[in-house]
PDB file of N, CA and C in Angstrom:
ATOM      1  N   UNK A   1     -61.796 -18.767 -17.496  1.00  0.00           N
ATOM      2  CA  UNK A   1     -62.810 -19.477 -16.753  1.00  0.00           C
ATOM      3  C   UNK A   1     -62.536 -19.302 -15.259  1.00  0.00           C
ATOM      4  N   UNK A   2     -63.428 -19.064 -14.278  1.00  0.00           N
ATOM      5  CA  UNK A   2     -63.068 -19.186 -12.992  1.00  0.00           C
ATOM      6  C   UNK A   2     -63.549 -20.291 -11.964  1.00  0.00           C
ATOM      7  N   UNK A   3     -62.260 -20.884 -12.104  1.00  0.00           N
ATOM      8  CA  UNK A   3     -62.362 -22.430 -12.001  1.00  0.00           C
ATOM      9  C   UNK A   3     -62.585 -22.582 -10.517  1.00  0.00           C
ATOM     10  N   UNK A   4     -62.690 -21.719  -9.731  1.00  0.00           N
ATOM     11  CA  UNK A   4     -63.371 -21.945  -7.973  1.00  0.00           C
ATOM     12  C   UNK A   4     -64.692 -21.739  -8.298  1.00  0.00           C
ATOM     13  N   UNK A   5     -65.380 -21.121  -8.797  1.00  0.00           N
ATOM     14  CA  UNK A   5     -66.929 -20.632  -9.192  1.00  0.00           C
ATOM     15  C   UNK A   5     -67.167 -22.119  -9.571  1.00  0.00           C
ATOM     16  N   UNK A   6     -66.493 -22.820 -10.632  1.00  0.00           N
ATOM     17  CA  UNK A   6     -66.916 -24.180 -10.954  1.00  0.00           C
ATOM     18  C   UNK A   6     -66.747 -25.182 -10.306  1.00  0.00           C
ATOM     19  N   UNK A   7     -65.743 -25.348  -9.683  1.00  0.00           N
ATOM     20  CA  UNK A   7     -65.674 -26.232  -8.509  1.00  0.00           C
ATOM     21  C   UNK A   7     -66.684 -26.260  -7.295  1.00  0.00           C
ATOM     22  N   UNK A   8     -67.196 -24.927  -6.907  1.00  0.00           N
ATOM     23  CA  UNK A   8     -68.050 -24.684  -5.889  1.00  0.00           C
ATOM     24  C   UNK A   8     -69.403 -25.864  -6.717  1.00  0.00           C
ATOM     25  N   UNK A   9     -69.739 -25.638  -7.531  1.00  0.00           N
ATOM     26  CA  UNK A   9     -70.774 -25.765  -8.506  1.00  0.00           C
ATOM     27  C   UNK A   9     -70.585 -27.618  -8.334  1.00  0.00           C
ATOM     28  N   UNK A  10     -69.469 -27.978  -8.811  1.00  0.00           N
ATOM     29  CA  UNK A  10     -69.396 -29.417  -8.791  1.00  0.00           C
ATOM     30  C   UNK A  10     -69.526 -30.277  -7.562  1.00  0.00           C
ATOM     31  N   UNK A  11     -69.351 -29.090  -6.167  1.00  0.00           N
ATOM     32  CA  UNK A  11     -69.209 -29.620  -4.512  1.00  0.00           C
ATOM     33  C   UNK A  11     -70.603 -29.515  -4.398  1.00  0.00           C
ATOM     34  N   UNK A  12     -71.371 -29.136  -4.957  1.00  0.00           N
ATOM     35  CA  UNK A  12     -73.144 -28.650  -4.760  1.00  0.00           C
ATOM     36  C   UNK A  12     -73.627 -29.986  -5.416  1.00  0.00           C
ATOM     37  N   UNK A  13     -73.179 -30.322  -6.232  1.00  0.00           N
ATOM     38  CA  UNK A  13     -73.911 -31.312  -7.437  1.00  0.00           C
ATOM     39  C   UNK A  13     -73.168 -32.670  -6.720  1.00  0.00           C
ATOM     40  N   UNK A  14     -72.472 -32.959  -5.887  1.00  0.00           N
ATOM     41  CA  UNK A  14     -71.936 -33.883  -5.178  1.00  0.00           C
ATOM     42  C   UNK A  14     -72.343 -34.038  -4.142  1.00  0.00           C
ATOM     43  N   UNK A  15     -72.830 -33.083  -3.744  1.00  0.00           N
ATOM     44  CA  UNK A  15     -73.855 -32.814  -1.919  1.00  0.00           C
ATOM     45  C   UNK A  15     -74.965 -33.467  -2.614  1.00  0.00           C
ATOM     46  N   UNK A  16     -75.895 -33.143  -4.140  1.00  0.00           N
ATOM     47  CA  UNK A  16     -77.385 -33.707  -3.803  1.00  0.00           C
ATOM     48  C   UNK A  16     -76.947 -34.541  -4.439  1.00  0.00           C
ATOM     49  N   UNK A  17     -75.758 -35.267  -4.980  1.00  0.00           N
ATOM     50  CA  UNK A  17     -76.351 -36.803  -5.397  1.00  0.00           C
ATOM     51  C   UNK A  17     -76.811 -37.967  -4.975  1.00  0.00           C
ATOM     52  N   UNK A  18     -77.352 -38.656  -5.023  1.00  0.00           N
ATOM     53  CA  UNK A  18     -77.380 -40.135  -4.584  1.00  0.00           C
ATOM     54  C   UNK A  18     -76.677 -41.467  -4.977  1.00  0.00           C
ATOM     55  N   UNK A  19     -75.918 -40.750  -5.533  1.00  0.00           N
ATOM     56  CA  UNK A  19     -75.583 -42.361  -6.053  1.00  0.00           C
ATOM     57  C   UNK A  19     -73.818 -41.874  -5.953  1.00  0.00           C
ATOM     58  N   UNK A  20     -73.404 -43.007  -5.051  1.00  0.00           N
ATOM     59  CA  UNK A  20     -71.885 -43.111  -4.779  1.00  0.00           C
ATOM     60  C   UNK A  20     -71.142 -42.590  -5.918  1.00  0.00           C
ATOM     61  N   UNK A  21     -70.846 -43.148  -6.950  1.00  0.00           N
ATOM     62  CA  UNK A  21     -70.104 -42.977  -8.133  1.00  0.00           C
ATOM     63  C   UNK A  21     -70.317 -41.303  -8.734  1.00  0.00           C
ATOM     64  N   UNK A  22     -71.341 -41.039  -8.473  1.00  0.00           N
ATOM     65  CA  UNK A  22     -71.723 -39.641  -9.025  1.00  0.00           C
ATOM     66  C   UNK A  22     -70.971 -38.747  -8.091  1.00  0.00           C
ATOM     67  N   UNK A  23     -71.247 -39.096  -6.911  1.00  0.00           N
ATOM     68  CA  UNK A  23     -70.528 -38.456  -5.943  1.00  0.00           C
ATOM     69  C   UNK A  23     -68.956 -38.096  -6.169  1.00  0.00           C
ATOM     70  N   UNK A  24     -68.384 -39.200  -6.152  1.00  0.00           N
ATOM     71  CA  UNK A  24     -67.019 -39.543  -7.024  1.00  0.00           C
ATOM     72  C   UNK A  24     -66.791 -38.450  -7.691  1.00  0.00           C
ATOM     73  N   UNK A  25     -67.184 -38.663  -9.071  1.00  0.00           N
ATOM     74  CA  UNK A  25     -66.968 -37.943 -10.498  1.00  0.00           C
ATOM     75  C   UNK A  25     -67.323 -36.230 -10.089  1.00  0.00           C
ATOM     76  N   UNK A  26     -68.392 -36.420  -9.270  1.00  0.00           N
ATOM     77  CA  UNK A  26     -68.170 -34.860  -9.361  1.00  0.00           C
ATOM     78  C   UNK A  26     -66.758 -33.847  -8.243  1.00  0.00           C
ATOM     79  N   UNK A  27     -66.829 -35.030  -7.425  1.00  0.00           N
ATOM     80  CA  UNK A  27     -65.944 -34.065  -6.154  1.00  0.00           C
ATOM     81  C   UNK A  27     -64.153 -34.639  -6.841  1.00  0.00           C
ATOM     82  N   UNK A  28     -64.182 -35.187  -7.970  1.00  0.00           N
ATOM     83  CA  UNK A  28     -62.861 -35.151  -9.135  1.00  0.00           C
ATOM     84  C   UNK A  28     -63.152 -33.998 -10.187  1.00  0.00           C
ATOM     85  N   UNK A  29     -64.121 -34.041 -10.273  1.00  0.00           N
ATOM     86  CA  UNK A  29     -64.072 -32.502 -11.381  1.00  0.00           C
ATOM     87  C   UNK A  29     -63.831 -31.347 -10.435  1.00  0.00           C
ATOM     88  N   UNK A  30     -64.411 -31.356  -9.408  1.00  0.00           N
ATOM     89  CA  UNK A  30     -64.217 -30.011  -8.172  1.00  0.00           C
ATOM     90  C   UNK A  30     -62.756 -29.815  -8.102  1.00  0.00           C
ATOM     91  N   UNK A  31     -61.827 -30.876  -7.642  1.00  0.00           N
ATOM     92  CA  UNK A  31     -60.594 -31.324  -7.371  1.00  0.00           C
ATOM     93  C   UNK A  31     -59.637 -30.785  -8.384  1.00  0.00           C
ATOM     94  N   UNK A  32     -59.830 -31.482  -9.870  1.00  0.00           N
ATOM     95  CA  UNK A  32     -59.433 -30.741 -10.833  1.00  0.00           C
ATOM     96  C   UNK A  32     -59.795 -29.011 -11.083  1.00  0.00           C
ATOM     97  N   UNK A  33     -60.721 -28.720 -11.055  1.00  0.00           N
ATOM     98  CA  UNK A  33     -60.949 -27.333 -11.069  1.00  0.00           C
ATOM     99  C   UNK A  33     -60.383 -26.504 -10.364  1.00  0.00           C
ATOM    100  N   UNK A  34     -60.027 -26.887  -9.063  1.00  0.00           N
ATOM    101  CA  UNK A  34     -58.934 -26.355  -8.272  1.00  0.00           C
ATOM    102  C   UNK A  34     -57.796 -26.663  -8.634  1.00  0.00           C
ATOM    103  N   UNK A  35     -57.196 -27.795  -9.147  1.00  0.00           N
ATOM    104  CA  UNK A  35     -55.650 -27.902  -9.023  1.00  0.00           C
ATOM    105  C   UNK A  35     -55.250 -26.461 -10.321  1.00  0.00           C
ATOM    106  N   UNK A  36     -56.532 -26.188 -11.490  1.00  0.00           N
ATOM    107  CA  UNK A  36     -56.425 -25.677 -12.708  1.00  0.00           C
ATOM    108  C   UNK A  36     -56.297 -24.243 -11.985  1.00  0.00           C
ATOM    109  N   UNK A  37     -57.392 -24.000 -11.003  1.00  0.00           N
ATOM    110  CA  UNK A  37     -56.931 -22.264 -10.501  1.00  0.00           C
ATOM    111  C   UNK A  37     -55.614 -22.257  -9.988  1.00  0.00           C
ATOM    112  N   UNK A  38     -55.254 -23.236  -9.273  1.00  0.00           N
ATOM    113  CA  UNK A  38     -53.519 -22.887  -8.350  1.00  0.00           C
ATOM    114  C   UNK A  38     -52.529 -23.351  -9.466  1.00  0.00           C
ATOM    115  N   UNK A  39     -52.861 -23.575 -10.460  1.00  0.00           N
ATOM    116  CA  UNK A  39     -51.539 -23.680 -11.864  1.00  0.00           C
ATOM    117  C   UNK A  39     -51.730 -22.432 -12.440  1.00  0.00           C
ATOM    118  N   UNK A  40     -52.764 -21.788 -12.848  1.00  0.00           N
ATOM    119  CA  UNK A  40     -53.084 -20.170 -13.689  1.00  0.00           C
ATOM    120  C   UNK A  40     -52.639 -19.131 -12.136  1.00  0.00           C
ATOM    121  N   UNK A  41     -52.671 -19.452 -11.280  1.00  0.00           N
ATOM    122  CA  UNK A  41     -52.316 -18.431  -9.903  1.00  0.00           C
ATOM    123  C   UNK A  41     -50.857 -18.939  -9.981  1.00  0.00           C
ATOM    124  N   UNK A  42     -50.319 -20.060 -10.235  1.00  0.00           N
ATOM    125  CA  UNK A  42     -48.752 -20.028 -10.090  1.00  0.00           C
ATOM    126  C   UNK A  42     -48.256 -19.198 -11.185  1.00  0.00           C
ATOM    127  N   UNK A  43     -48.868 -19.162 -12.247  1.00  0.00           N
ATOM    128  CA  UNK A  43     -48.295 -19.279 -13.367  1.00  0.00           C
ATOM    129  C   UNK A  43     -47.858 -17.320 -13.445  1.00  0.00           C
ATOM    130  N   UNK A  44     -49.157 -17.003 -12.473  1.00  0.00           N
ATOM    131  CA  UNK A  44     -49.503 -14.996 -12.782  1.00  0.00           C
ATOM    132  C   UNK A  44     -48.549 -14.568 -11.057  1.00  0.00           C
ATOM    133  N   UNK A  45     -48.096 -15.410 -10.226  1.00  0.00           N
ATOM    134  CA  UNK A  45     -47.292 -14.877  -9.110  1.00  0.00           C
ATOM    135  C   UNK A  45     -45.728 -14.942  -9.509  1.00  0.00           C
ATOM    136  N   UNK A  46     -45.171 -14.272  -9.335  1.00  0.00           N
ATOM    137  CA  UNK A  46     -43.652 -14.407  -9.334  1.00  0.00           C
ATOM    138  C   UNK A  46     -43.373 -14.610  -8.050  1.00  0.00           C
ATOM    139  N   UNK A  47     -41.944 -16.059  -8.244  1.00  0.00           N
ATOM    140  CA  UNK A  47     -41.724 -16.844  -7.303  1.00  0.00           C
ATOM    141  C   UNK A  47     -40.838 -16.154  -7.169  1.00  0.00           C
ATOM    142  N   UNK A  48     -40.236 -14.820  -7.068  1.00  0.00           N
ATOM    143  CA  UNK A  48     -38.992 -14.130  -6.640  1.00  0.00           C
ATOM    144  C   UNK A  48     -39.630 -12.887  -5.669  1.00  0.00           C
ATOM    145  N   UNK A  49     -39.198 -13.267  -4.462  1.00  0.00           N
ATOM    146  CA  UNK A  49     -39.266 -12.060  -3.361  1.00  0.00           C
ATOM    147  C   UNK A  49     -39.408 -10.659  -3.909  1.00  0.00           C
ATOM    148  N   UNK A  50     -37.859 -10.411  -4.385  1.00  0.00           N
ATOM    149  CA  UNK A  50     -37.498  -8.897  -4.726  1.00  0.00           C
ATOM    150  C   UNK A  50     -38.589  -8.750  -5.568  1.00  0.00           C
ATOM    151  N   UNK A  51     -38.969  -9.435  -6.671  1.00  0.00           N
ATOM    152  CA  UNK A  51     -39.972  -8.937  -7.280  1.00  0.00           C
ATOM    153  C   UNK A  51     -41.375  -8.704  -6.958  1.00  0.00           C
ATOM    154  N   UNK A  52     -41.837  -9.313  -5.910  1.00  0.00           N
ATOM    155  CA  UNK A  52     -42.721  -9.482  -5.240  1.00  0.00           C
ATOM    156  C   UNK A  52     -43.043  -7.438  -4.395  1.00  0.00           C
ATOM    157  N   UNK A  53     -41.794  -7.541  -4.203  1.00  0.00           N
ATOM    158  CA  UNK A  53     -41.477  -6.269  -3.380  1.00  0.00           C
ATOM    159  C   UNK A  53     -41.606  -4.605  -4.495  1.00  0.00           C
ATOM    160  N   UNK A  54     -40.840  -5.212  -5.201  1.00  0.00           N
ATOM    161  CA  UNK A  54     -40.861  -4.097  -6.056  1.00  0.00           C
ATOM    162  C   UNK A  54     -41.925  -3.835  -6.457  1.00  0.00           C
ATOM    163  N   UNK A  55     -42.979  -4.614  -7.224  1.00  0.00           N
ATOM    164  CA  UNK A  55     -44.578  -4.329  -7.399  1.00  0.00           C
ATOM    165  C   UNK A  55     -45.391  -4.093  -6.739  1.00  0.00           C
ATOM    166  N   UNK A  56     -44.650  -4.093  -5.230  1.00  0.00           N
ATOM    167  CA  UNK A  56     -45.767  -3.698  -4.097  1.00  0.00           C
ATOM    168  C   UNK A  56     -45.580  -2.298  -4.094  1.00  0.00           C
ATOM    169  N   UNK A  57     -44.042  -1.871  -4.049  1.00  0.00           N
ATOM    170  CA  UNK A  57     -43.625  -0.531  -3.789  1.00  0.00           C
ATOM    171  C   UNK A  57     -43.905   0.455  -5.474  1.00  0.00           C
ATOM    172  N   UNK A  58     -44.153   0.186  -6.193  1.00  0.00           N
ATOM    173  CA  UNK A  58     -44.742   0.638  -6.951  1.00  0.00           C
ATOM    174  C   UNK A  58     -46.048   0.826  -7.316  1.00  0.00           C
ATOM    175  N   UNK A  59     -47.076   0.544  -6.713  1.00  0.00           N
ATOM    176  CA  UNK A  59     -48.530   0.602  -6.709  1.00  0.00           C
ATOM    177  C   UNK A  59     -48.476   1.567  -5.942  1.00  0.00           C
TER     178      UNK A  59
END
């Protein structure tokens, strides 16, 4: 799933609401949808330099 595409989507649906609470709920689903892309992006980066390096120098 590409959970910034959906978040964008939930910041849109929070811009036209009217009603406080809606507002709420959606800019928490946005919120969540992001914390979910930077856990699947932690999860695919290696937190080790050298390795970081070596996959550069190999491309």
């Amino acid at each position: 799933m590409d959970y910034v595409t959906e978040a964008k989507k939930f910041i849109a649906r929070a811009v036209d609401a009217h009603s406080p609470d809606v507002v709420k709920e959606h800019l928490k689903m946005a919120e969540w949808c992001l914390g979910q892309e930077i856990e699947e992006r932690d999860d695919t980066v290696p937190s080790d330099p050298a390795t970081v390096r070596k996959a550069v120098q190999a491309s």
